[in-house]
N, C-alpha and C. Protein backbone atom coordinates (compact mmCIF):
# COMPACT_ATOMS: atom_id res chain seq x y z
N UNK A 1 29.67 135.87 128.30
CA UNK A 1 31.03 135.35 128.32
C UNK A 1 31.01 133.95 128.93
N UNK A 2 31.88 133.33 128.72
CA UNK A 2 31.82 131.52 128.71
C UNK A 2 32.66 131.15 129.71
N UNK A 3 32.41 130.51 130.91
CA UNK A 3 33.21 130.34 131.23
C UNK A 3 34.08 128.99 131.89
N UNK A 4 35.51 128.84 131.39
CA UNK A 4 36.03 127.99 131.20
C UNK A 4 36.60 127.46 132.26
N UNK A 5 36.01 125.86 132.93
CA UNK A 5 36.51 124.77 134.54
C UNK A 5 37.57 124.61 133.54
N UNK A 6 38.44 124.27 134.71
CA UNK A 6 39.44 123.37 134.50
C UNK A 6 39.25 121.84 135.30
N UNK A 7 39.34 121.08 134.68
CA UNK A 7 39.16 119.46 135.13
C UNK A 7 39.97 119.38 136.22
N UNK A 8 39.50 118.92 137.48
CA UNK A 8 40.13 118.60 138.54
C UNK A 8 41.07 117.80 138.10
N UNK A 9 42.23 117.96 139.25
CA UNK A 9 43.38 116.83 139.14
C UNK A 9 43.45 116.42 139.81
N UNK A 10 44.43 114.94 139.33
CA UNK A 10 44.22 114.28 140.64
C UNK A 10 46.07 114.03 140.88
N UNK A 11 46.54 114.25 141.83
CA UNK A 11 48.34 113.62 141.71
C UNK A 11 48.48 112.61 142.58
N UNK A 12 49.34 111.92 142.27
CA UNK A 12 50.26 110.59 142.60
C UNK A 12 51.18 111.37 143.26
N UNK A 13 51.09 110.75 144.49
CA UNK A 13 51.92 111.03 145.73
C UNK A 13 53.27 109.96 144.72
N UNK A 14 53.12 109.13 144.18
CA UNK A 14 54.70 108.67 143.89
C UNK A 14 55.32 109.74 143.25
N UNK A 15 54.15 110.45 141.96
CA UNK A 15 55.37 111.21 140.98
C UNK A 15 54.96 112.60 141.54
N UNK A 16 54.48 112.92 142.92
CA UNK A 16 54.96 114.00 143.49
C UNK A 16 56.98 114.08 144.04
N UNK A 17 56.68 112.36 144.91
CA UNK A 17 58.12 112.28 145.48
C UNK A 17 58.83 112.41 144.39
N UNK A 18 58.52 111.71 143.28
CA UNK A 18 59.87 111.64 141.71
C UNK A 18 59.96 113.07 141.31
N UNK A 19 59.34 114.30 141.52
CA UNK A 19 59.61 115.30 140.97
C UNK A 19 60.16 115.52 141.99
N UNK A 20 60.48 115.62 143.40
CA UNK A 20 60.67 116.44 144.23
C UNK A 20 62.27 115.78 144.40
N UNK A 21 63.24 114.21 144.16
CA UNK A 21 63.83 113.84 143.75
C UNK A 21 64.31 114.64 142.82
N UNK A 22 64.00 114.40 141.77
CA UNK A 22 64.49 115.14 140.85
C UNK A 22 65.13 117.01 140.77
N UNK A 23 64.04 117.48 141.63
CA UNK A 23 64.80 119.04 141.77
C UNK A 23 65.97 119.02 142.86
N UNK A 24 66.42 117.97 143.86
CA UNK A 24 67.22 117.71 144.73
C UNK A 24 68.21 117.31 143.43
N UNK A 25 68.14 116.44 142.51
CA UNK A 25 69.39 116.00 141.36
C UNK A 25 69.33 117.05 140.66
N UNK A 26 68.37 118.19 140.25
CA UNK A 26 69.16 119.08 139.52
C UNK A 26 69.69 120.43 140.55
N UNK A 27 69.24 120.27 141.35
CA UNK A 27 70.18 120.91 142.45
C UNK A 27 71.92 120.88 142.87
N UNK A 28 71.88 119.76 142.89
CA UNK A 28 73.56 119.20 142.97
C UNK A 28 74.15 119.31 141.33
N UNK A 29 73.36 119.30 140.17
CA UNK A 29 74.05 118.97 138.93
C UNK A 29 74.24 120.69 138.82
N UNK A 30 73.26 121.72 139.56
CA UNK A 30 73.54 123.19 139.11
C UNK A 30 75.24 123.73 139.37
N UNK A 31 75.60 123.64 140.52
CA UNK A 31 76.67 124.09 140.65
C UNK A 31 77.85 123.16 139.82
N UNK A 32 77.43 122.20 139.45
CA UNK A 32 78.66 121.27 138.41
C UNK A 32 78.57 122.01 136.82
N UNK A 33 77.49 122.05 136.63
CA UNK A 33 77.25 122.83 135.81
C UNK A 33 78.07 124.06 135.03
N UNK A 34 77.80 125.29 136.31
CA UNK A 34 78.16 126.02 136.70
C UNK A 34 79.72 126.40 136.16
N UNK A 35 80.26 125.16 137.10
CA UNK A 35 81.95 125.16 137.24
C UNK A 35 82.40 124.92 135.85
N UNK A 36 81.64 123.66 135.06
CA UNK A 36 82.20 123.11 133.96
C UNK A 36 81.99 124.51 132.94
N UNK A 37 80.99 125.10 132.81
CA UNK A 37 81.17 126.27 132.32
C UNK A 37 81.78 127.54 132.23
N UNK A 38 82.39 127.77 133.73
CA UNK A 38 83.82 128.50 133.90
C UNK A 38 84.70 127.73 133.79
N UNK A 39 84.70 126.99 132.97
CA UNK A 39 86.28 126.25 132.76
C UNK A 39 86.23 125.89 130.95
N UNK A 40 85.65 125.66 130.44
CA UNK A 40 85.21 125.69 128.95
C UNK A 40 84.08 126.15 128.66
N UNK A 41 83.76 127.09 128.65
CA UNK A 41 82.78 128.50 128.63
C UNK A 41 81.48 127.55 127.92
N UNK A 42 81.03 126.70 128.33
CA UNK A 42 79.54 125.93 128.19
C UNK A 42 80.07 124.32 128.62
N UNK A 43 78.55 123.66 129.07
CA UNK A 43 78.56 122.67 129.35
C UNK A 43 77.63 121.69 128.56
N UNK A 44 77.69 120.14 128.28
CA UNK A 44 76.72 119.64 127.52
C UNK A 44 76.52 118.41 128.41
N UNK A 45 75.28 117.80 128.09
CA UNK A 45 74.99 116.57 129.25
C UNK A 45 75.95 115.57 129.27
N UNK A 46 76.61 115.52 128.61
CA UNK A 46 77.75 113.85 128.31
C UNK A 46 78.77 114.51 129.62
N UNK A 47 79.01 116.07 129.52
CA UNK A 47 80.11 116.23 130.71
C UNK A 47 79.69 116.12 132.08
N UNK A 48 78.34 116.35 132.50
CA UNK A 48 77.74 115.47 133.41
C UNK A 48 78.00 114.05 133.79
N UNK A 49 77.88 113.49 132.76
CA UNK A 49 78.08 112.09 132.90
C UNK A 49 79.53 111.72 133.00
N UNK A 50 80.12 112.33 132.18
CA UNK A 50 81.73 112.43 132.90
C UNK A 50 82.12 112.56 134.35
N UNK A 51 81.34 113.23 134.89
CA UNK A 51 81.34 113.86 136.08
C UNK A 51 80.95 113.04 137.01
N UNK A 52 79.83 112.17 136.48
CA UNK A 52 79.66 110.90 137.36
C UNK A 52 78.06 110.97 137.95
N UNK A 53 77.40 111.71 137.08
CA UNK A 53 76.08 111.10 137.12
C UNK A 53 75.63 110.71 136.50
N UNK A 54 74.59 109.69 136.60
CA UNK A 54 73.80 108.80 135.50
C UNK A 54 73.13 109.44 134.60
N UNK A 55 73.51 108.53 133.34
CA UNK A 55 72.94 109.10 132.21
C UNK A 55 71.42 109.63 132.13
N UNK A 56 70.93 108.21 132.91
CA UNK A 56 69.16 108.61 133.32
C UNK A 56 68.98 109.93 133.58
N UNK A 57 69.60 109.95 134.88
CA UNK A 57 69.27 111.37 135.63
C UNK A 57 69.87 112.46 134.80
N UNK A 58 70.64 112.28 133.83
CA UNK A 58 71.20 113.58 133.51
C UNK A 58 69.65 113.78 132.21
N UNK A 59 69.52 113.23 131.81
CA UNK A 59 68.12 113.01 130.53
C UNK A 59 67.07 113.86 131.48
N UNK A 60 66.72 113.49 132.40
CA UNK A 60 65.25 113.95 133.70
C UNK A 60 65.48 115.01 133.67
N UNK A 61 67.31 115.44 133.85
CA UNK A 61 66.97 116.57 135.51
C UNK A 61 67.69 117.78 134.32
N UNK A 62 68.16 117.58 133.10
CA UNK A 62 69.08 118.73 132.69
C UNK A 62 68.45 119.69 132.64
N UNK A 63 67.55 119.65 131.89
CA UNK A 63 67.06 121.60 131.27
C UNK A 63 66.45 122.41 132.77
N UNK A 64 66.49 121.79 133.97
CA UNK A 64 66.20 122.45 135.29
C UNK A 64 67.75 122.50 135.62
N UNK A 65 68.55 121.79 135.38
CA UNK A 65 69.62 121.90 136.17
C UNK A 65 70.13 123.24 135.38
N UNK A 66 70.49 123.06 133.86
CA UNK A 66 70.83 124.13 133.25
C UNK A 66 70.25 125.83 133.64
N UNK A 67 68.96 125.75 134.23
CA UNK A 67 68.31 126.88 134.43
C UNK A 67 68.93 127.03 135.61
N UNK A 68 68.72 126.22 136.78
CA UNK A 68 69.33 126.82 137.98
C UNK A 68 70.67 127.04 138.26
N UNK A 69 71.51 126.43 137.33
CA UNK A 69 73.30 126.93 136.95
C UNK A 69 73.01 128.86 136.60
N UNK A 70 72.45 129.37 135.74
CA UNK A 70 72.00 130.51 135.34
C UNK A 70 72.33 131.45 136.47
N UNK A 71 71.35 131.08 138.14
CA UNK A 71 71.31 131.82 138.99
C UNK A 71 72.48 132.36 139.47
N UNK A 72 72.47 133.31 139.87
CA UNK A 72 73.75 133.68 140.61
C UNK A 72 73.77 133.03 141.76
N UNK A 73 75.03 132.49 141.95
CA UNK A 73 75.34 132.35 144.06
C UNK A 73 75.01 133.06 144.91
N UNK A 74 74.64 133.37 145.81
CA UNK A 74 74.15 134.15 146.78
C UNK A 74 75.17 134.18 147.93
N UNK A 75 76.29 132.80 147.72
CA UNK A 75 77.62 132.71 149.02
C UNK A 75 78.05 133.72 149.15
């Protein structure tokens, strides 16, 4: 049987911080999320941006933000 390394990696402490950024912005976009979806039973990224975050960030951070809207509250 053969067996298969995986190539060391190497990470960038910058796009460690940019991911770790980023789950802090889809953190705050979850519960907006959330709301906009109890109020017109789904949400799409433009109502984000309505909402008043940048288009950028809404492009990065949605399909995590959308997942962590999913979770239940725990309040």
């Amino acid at each position: 049987m053969a067996v298969i390394q995986a190539p060391e990696e190497k990470f960038d402490i910058t796009e460690d911080r940019h991911w770790s950024e980023d789950g802090e912005i889809a953190a705050r976009m979850a519960p907006v999320i959330a709301a906009i979806t109890g109020r017109k039973g789904g949400c799409l990224p433009q109502d984000l941006v309505a909402e008043g975050f940048p288009p950028g960030q809404v492009s990065r951070c949605w399909q995590i933000a959308l997942a962590l809207s999913a979770i239940p509250s725990r309040r």
